[in-house]
PDB file of N, CA and C in Angstrom:
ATOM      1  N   UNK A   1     106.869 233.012 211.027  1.00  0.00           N
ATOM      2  CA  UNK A   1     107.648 233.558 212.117  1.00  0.00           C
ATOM      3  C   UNK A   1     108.890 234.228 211.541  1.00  0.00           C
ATOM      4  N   UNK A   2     109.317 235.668 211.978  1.00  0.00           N
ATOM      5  CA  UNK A   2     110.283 236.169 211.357  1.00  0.00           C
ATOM      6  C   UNK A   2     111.306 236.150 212.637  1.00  0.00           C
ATOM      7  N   UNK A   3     112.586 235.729 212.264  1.00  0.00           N
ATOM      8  CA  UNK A   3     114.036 236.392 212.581  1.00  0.00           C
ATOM      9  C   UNK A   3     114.646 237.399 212.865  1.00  0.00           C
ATOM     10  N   UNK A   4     115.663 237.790 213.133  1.00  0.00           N
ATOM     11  CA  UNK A   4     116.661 239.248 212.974  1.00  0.00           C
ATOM     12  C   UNK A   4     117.900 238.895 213.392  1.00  0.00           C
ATOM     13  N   UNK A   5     118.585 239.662 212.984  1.00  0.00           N
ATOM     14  CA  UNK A   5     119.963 240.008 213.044  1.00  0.00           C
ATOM     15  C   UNK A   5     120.142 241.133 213.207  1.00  0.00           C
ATOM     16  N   UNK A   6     121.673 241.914 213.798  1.00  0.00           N
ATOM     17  CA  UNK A   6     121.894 243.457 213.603  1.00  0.00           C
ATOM     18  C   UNK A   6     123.332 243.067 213.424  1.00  0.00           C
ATOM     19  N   UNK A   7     124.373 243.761 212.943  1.00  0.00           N
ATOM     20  CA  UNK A   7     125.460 244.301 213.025  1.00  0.00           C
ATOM     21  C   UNK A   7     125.321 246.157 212.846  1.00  0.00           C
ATOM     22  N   UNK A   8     126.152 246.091 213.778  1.00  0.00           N
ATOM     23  CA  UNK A   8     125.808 247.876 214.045  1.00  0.00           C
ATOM     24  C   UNK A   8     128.035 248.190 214.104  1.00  0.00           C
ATOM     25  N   UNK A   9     127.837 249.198 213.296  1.00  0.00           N
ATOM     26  CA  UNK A   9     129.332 249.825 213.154  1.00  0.00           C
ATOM     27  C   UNK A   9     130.471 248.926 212.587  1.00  0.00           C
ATOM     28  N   UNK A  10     129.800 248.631 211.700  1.00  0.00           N
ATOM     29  CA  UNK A  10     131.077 247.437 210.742  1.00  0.00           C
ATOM     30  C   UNK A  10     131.649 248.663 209.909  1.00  0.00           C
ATOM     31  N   UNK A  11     133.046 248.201 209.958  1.00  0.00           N
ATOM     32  CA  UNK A  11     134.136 249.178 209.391  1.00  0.00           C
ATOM     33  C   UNK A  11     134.462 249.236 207.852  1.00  0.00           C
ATOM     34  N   UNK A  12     132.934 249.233 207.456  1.00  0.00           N
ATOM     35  CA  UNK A  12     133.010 248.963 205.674  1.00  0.00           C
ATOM     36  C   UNK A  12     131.724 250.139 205.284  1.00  0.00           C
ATOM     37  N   UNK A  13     132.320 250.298 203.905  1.00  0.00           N
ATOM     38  CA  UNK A  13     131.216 251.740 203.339  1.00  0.00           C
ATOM     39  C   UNK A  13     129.513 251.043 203.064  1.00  0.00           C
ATOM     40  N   UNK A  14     128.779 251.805 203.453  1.00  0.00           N
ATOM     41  CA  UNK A  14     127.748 251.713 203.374  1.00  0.00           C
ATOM     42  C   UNK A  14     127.039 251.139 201.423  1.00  0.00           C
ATOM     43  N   UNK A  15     128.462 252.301 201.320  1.00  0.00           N
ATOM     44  CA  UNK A  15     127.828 251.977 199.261  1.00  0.00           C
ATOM     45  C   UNK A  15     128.258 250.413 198.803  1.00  0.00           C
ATOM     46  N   UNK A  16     129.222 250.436 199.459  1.00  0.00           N
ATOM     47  CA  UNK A  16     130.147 248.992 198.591  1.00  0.00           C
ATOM     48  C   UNK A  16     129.230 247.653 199.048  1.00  0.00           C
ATOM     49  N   UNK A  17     128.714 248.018 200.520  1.00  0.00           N
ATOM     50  CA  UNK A  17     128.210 246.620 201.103  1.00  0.00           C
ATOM     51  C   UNK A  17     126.549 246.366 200.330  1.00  0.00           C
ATOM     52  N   UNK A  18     126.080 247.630 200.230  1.00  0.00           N
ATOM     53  CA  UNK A  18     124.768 247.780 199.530  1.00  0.00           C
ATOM     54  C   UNK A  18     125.007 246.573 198.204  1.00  0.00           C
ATOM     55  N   UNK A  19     125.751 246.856 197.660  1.00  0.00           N
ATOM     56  CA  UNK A  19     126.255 246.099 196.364  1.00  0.00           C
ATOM     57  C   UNK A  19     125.904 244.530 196.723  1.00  0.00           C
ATOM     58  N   UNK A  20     126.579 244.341 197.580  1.00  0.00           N
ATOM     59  CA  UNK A  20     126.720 242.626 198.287  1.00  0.00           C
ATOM     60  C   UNK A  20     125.384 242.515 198.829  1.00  0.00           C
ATOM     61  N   UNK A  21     124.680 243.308 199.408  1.00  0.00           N
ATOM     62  CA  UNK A  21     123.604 242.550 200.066  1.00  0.00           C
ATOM     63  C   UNK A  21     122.059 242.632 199.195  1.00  0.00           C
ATOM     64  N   UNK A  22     122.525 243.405 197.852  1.00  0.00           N
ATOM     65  CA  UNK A  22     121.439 243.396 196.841  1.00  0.00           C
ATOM     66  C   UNK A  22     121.217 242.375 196.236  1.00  0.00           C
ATOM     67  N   UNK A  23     122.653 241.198 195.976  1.00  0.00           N
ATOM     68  CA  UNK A  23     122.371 240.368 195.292  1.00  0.00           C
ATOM     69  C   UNK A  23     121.849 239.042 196.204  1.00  0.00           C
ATOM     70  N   UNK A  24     121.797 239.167 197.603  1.00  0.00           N
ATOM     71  CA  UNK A  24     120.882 238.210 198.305  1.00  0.00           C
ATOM     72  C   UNK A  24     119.281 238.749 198.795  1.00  0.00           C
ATOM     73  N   UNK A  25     118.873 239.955 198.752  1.00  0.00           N
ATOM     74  CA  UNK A  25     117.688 240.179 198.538  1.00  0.00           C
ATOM     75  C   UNK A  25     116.502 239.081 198.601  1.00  0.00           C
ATOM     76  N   UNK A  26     115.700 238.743 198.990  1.00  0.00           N
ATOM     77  CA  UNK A  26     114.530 237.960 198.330  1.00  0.00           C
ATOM     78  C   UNK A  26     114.860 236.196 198.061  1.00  0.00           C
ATOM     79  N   UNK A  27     116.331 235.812 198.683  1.00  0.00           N
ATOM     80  CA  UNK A  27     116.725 234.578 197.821  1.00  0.00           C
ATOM     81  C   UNK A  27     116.668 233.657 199.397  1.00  0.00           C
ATOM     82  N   UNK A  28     116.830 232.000 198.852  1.00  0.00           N
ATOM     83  CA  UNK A  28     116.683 231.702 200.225  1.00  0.00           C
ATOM     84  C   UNK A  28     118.125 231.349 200.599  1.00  0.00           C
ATOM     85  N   UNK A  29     117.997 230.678 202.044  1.00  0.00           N
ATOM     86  CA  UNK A  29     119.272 230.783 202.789  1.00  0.00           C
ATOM     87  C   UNK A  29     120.428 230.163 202.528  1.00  0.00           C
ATOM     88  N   UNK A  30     120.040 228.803 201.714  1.00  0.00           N
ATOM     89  CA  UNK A  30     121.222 228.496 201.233  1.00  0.00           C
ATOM     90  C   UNK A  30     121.622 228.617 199.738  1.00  0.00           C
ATOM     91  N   UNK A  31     120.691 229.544 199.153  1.00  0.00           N
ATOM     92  CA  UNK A  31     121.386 230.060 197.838  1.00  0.00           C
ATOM     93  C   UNK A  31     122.114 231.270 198.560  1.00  0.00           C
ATOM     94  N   UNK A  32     121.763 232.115 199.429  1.00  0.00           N
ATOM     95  CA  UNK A  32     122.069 233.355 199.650  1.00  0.00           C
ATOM     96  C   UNK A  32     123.778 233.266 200.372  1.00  0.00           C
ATOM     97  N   UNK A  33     123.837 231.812 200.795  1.00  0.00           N
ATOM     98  CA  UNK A  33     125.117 231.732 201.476  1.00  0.00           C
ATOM     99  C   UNK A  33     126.156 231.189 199.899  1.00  0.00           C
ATOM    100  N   UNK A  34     125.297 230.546 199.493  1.00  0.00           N
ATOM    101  CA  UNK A  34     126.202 230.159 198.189  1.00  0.00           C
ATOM    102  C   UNK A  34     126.588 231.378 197.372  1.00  0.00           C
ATOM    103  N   UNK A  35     126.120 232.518 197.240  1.00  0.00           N
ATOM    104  CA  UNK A  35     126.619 233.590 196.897  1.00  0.00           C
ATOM    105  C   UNK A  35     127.531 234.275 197.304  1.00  0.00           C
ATOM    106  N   UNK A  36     127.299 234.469 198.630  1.00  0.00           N
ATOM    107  CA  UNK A  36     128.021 235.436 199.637  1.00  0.00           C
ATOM    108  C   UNK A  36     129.726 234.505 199.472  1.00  0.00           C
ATOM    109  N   UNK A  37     129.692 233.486 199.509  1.00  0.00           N
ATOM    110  CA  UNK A  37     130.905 232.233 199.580  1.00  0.00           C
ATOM    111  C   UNK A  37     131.900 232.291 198.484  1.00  0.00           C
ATOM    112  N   UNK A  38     131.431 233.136 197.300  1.00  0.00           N
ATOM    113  CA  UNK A  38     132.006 233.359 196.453  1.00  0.00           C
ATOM    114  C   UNK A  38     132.052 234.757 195.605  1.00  0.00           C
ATOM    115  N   UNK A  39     131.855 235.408 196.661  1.00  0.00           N
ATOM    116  CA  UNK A  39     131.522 236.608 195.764  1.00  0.00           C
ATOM    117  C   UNK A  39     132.874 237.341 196.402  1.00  0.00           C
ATOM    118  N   UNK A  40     133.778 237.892 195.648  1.00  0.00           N
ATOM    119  CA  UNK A  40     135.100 238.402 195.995  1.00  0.00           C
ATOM    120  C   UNK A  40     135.307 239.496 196.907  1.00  0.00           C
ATOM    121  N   UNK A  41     134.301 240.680 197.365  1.00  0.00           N
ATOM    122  CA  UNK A  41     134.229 241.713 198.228  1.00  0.00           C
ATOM    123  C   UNK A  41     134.333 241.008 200.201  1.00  0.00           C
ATOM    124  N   UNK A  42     135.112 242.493 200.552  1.00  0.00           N
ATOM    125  CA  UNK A  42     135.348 241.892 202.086  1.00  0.00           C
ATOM    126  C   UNK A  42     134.258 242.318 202.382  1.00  0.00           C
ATOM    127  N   UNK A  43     133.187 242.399 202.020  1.00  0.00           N
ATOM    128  CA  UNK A  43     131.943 242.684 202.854  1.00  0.00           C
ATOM    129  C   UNK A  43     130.762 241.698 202.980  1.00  0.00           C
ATOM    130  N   UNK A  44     131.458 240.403 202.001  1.00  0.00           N
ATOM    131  CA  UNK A  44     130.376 239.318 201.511  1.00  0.00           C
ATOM    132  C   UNK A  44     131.142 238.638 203.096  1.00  0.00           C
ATOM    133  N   UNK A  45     131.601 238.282 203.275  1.00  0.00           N
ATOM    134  CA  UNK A  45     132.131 237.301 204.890  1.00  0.00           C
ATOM    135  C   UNK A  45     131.530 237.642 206.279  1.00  0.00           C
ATOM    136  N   UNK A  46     131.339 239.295 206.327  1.00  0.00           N
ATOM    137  CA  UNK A  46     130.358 239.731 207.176  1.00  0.00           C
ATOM    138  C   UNK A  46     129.257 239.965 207.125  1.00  0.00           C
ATOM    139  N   UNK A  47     128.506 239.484 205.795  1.00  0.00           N
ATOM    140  CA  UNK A  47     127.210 239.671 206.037  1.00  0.00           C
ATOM    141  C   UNK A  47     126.993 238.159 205.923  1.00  0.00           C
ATOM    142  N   UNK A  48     127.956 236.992 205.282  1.00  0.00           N
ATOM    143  CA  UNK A  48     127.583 235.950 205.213  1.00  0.00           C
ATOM    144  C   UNK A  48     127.302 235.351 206.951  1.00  0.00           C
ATOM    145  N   UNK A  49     128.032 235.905 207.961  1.00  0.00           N
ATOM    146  CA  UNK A  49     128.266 235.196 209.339  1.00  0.00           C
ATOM    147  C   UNK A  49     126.949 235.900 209.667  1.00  0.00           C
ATOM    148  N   UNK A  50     126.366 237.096 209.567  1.00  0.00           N
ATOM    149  CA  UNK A  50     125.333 237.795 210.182  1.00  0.00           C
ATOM    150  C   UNK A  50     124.110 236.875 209.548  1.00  0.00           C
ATOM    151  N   UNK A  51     123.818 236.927 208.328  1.00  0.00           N
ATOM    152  CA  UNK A  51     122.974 235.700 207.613  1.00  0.00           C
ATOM    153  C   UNK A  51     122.979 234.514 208.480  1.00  0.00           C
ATOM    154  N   UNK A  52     124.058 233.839 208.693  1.00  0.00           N
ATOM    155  CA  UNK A  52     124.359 232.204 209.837  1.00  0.00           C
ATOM    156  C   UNK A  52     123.878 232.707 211.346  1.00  0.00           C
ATOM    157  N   UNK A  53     123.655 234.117 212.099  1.00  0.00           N
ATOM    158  CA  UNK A  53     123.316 234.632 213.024  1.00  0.00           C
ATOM    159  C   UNK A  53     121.764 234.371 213.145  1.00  0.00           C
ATOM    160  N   UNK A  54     121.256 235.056 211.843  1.00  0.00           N
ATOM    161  CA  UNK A  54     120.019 235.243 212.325  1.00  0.00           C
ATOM    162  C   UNK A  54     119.616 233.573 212.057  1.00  0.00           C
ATOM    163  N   UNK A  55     119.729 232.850 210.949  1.00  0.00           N
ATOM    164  CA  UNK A  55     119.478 231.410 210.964  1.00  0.00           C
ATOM    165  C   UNK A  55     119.535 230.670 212.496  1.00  0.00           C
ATOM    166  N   UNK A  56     120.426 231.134 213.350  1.00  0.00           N
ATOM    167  CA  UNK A  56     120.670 230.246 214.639  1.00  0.00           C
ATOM    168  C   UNK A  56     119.898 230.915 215.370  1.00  0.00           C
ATOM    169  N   UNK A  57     119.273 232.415 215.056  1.00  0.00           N
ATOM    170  CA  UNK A  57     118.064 232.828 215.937  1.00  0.00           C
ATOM    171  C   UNK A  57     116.811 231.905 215.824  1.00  0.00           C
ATOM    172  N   UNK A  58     116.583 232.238 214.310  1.00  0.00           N
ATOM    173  CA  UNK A  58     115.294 231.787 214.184  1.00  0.00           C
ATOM    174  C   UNK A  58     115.673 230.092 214.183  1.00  0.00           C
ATOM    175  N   UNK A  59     116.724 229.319 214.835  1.00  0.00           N
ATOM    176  CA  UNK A  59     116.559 227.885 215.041  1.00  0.00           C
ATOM    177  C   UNK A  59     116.148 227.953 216.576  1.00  0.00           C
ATOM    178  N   UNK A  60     116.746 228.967 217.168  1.00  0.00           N
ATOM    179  CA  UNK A  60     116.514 229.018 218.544  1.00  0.00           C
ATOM    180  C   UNK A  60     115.121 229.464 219.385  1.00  0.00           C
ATOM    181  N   UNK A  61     114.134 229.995 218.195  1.00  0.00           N
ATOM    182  CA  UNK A  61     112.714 230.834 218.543  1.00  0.00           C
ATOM    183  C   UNK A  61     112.027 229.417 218.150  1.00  0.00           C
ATOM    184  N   UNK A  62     112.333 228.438 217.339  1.00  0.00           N
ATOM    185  CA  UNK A  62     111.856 227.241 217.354  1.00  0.00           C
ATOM    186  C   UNK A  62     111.455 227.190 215.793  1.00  0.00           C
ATOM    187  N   UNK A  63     111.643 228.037 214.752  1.00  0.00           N
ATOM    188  CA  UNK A  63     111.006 227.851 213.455  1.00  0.00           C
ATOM    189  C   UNK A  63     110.684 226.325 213.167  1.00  0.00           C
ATOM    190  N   UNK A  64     109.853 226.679 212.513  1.00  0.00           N
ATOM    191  CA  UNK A  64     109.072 225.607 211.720  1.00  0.00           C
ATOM    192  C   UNK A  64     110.132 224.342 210.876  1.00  0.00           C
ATOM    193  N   UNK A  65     110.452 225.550 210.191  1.00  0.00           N
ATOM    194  CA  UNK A  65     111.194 224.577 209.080  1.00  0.00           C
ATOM    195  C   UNK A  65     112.182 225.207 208.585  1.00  0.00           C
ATOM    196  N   UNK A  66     113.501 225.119 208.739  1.00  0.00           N
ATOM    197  CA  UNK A  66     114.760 226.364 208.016  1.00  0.00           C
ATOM    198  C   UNK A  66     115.279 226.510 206.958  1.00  0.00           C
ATOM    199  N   UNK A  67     114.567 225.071 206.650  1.00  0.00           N
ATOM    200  CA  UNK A  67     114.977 225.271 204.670  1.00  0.00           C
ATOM    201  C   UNK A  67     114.132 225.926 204.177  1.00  0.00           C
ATOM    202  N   UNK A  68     112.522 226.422 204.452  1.00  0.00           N
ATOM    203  CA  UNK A  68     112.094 227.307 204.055  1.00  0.00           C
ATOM    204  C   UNK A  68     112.111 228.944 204.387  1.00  0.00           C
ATOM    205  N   UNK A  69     112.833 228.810 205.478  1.00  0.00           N
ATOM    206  CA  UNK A  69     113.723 230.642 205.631  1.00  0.00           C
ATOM    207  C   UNK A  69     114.404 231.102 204.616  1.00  0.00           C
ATOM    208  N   UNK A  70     113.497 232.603 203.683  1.00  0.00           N
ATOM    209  CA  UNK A  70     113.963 233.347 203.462  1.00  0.00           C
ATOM    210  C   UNK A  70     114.668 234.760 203.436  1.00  0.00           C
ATOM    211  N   UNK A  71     115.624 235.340 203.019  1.00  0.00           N
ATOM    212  CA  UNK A  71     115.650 236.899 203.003  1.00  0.00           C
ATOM    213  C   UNK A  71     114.770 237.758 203.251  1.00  0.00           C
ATOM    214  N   UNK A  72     113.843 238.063 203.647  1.00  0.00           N
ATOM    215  CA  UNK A  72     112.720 239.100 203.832  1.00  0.00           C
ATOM    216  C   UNK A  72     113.215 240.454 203.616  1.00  0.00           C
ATOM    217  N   UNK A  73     114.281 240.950 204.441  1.00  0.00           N
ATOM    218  CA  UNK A  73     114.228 241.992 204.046  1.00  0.00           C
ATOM    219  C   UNK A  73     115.996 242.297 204.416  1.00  0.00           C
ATOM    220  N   UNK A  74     116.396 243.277 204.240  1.00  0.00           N
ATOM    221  CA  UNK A  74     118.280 243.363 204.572  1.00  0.00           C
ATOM    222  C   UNK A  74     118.535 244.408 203.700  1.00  0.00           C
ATOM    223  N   UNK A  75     118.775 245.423 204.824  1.00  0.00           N
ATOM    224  CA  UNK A  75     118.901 246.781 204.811  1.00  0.00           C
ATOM    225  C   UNK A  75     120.607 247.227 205.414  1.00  0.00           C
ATOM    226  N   UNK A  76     121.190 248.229 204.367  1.00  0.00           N
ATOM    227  CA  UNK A  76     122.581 248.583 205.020  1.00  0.00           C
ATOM    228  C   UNK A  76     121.797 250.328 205.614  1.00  0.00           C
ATOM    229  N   UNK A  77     122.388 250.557 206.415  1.00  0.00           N
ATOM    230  CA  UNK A  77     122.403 252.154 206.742  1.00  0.00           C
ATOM    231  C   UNK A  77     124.067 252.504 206.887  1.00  0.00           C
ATOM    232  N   UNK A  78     123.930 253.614 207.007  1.00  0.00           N
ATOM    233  CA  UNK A  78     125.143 254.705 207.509  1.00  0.00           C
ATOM    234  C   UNK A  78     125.217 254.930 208.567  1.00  0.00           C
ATOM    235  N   UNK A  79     126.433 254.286 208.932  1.00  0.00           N
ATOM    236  CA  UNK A  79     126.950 254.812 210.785  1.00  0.00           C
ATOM    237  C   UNK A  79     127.837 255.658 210.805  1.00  0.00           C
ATOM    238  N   UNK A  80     128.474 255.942 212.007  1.00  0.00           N
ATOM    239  CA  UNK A  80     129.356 256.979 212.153  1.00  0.00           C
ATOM    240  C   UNK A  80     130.327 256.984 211.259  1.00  0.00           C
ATOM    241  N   UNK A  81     130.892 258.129 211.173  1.00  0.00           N
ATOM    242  CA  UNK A  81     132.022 258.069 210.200  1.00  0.00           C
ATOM    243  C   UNK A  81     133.185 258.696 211.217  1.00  0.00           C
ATOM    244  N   UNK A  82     134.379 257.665 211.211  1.00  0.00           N
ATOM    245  CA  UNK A  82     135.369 258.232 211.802  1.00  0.00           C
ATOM    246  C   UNK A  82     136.338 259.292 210.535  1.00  0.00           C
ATOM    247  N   UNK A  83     136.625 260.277 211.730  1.00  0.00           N
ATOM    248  CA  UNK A  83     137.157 261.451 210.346  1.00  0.00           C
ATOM    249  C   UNK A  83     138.779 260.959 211.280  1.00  0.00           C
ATOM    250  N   UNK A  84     139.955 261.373 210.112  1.00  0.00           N
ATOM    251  CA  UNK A  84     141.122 261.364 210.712  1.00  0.00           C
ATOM    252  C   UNK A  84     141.585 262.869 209.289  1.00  0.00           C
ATOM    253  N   UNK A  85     142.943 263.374 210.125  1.00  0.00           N
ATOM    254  CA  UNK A  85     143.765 264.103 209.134  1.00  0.00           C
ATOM    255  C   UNK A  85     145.137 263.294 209.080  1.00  0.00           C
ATOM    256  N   UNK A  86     145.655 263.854 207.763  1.00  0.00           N
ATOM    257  CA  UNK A  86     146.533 263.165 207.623  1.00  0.00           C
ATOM    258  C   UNK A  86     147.959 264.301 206.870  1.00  0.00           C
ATOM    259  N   UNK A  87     148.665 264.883 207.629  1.00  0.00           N
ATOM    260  CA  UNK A  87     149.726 266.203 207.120  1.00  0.00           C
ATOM    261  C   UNK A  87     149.946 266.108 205.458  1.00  0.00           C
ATOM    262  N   UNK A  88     150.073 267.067 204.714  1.00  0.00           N
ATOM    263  CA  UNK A  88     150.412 267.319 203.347  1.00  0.00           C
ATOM    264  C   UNK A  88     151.680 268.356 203.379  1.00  0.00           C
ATOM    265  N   UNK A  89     151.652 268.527 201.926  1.00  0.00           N
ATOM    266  CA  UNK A  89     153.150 269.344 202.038  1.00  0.00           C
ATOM    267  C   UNK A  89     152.663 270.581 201.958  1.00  0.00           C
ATOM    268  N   UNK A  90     153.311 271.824 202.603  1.00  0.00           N
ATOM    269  CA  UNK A  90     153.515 272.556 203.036  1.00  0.00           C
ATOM    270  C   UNK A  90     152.106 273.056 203.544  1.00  0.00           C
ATOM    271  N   UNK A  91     152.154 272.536 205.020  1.00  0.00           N
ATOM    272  CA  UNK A  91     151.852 272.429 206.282  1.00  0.00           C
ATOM    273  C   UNK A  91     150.329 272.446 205.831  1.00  0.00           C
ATOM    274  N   UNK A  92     149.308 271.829 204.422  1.00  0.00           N
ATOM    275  CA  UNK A  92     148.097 270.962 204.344  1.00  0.00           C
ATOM    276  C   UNK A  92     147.781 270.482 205.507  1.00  0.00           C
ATOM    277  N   UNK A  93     146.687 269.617 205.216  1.00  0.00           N
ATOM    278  CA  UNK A  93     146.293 268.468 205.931  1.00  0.00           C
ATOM    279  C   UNK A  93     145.182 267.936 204.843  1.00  0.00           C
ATOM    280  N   UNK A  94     145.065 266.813 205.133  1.00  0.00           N
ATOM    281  CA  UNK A  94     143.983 266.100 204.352  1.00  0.00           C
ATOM    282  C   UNK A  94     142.817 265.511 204.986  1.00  0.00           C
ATOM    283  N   UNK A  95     142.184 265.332 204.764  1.00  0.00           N
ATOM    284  CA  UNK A  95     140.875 264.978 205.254  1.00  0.00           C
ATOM    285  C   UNK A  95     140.747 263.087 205.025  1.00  0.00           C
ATOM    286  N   UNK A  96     140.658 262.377 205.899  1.00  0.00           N
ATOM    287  CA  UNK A  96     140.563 261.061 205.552  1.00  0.00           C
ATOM    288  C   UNK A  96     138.913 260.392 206.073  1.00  0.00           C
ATOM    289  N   UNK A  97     138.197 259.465 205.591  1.00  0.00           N
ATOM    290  CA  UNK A  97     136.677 259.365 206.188  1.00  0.00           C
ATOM    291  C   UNK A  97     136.689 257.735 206.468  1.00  0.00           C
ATOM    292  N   UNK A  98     136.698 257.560 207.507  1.00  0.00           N
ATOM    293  CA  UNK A  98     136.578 256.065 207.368  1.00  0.00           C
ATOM    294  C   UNK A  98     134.930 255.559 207.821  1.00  0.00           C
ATOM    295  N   UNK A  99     133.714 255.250 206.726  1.00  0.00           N
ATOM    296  CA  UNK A  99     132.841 255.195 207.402  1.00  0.00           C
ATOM    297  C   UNK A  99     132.860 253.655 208.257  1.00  0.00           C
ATOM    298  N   UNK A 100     131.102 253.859 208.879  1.00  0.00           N
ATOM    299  CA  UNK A 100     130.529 252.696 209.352  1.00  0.00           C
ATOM    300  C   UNK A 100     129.213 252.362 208.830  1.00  0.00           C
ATOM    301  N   UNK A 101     129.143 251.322 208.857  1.00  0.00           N
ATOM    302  CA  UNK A 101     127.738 250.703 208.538  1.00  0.00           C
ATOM    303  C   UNK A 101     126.445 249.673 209.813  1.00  0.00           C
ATOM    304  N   UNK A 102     125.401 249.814 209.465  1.00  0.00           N
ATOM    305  CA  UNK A 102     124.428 249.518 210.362  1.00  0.00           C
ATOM    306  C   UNK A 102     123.891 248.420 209.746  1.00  0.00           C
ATOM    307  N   UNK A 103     123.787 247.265 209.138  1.00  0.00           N
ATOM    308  CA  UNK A 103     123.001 245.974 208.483  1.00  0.00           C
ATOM    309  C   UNK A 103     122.250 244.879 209.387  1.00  0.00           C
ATOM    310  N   UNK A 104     121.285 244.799 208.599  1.00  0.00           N
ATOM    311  CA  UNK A 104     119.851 244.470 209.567  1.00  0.00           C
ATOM    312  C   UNK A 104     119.087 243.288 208.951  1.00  0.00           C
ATOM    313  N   UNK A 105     119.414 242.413 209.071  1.00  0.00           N
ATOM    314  CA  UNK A 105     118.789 241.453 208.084  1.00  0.00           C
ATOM    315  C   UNK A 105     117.532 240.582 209.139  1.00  0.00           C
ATOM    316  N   UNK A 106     116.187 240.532 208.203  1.00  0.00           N
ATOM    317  CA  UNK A 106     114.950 239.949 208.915  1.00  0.00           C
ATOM    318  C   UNK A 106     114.861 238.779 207.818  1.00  0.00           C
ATOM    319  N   UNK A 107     114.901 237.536 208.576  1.00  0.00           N
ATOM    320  CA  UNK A 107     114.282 236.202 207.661  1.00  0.00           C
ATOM    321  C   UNK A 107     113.164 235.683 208.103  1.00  0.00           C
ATOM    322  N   UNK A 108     112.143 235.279 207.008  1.00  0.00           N
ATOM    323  CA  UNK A 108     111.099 234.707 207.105  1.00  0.00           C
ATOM    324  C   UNK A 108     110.566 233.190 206.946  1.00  0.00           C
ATOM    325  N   UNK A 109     109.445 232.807 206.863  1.00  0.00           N
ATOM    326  CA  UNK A 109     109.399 231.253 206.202  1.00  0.00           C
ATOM    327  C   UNK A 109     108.353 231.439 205.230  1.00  0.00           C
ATOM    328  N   UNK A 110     108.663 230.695 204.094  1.00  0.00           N
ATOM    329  CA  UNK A 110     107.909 230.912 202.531  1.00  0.00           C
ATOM    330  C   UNK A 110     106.733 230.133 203.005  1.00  0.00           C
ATOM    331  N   UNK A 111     105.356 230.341 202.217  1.00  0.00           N
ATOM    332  CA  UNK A 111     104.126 229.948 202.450  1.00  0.00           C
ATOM    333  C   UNK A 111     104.377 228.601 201.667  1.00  0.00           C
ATOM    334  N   UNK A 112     103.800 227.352 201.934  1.00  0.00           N
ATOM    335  CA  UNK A 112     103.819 226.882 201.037  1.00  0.00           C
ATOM    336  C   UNK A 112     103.067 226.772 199.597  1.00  0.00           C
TER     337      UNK A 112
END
């Protein structure tokens, strides 16, 4: 039985979070939180609570067994990007990009 989660428009770059959610890939749930718990980026805290999301889904669809829920799959995309300007000297402007991100994490249960 598989899980899900979404966070849709988190105010972090798509590249940086990719980083964080590569190294839980494929791992199970409580190594994947033991990572996220110590890994120094502000993007490991929001994917660690989205990870504890889908776990309380798939406790709530009735899984089997949750120590055998793994990572299946956890994907970042690209969301909107808020653009702002910001004045320079003599009468510039600068271009500022603040993106968003879309992260999607599906957990599964290992065969035995």
């Amino acid at each position: 039985m598989e899980s899900s989660a979404k966070l849709t428009f988190a105010r972090l770059s798509p590249r940086k979070t990719r980083l964080v959610v590569d190294m839980v890939r494929g791992k199970g749930i409580q190594d994947a939180l033991t990572i996220l718990r110590f890994s120094p980026q502000p993007s490991a805290k929001l994917v660690s609570k989205l990870l504890k999301s889908a776990v309380a889904n798939a406790e709530q669809k009735g899984a089997a067994d949750l120590d055998r829920l793994f990572v299946k799959t956890i994907c970042v995309d690209g969301g909107a990007v808020l653009k702002r300007f910001v004045p320079r000297a003599m009468g510039r402007a600068s271009k500022i990009r603040k993106p968003t991100s879309h992260i999607t994490v599906v957990l599964a249960e290992k065969n035995k």
